[in-house]
Protein backbone atom coordinates (compact mmCIF):
# COMPACT_ATOMS: atom_id res chain seq x y z
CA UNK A 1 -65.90 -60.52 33.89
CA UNK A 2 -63.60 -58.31 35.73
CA UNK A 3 -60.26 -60.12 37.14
CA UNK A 4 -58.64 -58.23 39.80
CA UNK A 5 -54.91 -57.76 40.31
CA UNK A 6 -53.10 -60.55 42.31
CA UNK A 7 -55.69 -63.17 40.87
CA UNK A 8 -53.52 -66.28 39.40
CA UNK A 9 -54.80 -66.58 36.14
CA UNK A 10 -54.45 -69.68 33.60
CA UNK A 11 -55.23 -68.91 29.92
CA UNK A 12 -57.17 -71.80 28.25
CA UNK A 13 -57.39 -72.82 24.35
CA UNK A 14 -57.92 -75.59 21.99
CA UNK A 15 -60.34 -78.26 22.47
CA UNK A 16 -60.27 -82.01 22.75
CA UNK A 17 -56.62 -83.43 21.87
CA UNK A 18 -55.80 -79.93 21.15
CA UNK A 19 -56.66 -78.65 24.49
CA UNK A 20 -53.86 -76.83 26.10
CA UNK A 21 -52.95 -74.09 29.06
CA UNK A 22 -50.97 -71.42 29.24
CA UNK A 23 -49.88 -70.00 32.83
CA UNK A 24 -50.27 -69.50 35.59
CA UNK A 25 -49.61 -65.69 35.39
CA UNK A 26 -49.74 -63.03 38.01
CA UNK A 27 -52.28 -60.31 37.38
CA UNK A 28 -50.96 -56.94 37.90
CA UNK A 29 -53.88 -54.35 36.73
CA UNK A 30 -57.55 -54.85 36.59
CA UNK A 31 -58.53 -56.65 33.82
CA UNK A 32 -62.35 -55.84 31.80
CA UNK A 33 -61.69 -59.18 29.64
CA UNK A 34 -64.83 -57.80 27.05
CA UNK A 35 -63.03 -54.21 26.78
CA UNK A 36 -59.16 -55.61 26.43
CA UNK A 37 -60.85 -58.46 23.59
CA UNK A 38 -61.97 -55.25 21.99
CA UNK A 39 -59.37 -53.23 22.24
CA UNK A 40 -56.73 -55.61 21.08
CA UNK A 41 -59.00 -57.04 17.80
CA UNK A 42 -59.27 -52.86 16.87
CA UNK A 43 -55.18 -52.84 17.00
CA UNK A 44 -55.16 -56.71 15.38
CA UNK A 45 -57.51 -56.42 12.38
CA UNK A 46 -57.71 -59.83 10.57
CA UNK A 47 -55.60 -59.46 7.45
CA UNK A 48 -56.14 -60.85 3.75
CA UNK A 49 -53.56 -63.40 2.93
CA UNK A 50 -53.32 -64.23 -0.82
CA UNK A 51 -52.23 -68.12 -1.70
CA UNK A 52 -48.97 -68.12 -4.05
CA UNK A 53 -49.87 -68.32 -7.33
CA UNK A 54 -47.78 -71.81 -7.45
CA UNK A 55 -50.61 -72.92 -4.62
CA UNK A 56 -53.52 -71.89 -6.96
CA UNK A 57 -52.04 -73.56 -9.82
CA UNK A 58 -51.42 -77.39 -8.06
CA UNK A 59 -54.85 -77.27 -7.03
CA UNK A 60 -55.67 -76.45 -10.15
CA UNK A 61 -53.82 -79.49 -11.71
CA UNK A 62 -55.49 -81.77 -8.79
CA UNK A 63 -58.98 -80.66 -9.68
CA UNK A 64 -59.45 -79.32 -5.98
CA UNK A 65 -62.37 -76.15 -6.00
CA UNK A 66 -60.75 -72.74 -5.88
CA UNK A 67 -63.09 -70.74 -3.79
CA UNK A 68 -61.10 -68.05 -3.05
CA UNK A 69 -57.71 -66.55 -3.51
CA UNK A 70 -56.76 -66.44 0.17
CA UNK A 71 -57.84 -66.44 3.65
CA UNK A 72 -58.66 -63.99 6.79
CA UNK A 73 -55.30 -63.95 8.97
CA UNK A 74 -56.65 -63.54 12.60
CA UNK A 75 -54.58 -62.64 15.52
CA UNK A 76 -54.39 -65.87 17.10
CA UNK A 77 -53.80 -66.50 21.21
CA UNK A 78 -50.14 -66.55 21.54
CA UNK A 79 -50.53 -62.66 19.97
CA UNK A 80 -52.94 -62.10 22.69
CA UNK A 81 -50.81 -63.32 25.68
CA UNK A 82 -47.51 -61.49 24.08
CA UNK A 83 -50.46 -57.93 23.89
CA UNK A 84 -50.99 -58.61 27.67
CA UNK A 85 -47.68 -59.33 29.01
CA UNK A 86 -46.63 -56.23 26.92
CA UNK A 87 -49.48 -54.12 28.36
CA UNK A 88 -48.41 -54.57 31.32
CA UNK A 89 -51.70 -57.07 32.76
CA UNK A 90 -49.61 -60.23 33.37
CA UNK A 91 -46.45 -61.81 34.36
CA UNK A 92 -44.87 -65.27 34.67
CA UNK A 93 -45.06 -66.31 38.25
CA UNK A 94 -41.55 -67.44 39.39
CA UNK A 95 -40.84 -70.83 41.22
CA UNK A 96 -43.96 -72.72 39.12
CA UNK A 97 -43.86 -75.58 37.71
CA UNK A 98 -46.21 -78.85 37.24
CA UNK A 99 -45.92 -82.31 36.92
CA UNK A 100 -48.33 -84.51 34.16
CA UNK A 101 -50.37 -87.26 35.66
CA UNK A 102 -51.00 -89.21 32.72
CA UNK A 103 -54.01 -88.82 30.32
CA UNK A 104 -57.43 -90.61 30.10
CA UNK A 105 -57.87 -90.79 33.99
CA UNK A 106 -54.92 -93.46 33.65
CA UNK A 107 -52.45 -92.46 36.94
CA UNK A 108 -49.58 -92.81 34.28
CA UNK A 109 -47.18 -89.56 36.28
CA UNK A 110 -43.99 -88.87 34.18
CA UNK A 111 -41.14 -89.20 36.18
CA UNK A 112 -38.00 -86.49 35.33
């Protein structure tokens, strides 16, 4: 999808009790989201993250399988919104703000 510039854009993650938004942002320059996803995983490759040797060993003591030695860092979303804002695609929007409801469809609004 292409998002044009001046579109109000809220970034999305997570899912279920982990769902969460990020925004709303001003779009300043045309946005391809399948070519900037591609170019910013060629300039984030994932990166092999060995577990302390300490780590290996407790698990060792606790019986727990070893698999591996490590795991695959990936850039993760807050990387990706920093990449944009850098890039120049987004900015804050000034004189936002928002005001929670309560969860659950319960009309629970926080007061401040």
């Amino acid at each position: 999808m292409i998002i044009q510039p001046g579109t109000t854009l809220t970034l999305e993650t997570g899912e279920y009790s982990d769902f969460t938004y990020v925004g709303p942002f001003l779009v300043l320059r045309t946005m391809d989201q399948a070519e900037l996803v591609g170019t910013f995983r060629e300039r984030h490759p994932p990166e092999w993250v060995p577990y302390l040797q300490s780590t290996l060993d407790n698990w060792k003591k606790m019986g727990w399988p070893q698999r591996d030695k490590g795991y695959w860092k990936q850039p993760d979303t807050n990387m990706f919104i920093a990449w944009l804002t850098k890039e120049g695609y987004i900015e804050d929007i000034e004189n936002h703000d928002s005001w929670y409801l309560g969860s659950y469809g319960r009309f629970e609004p926080q007061i401040v």
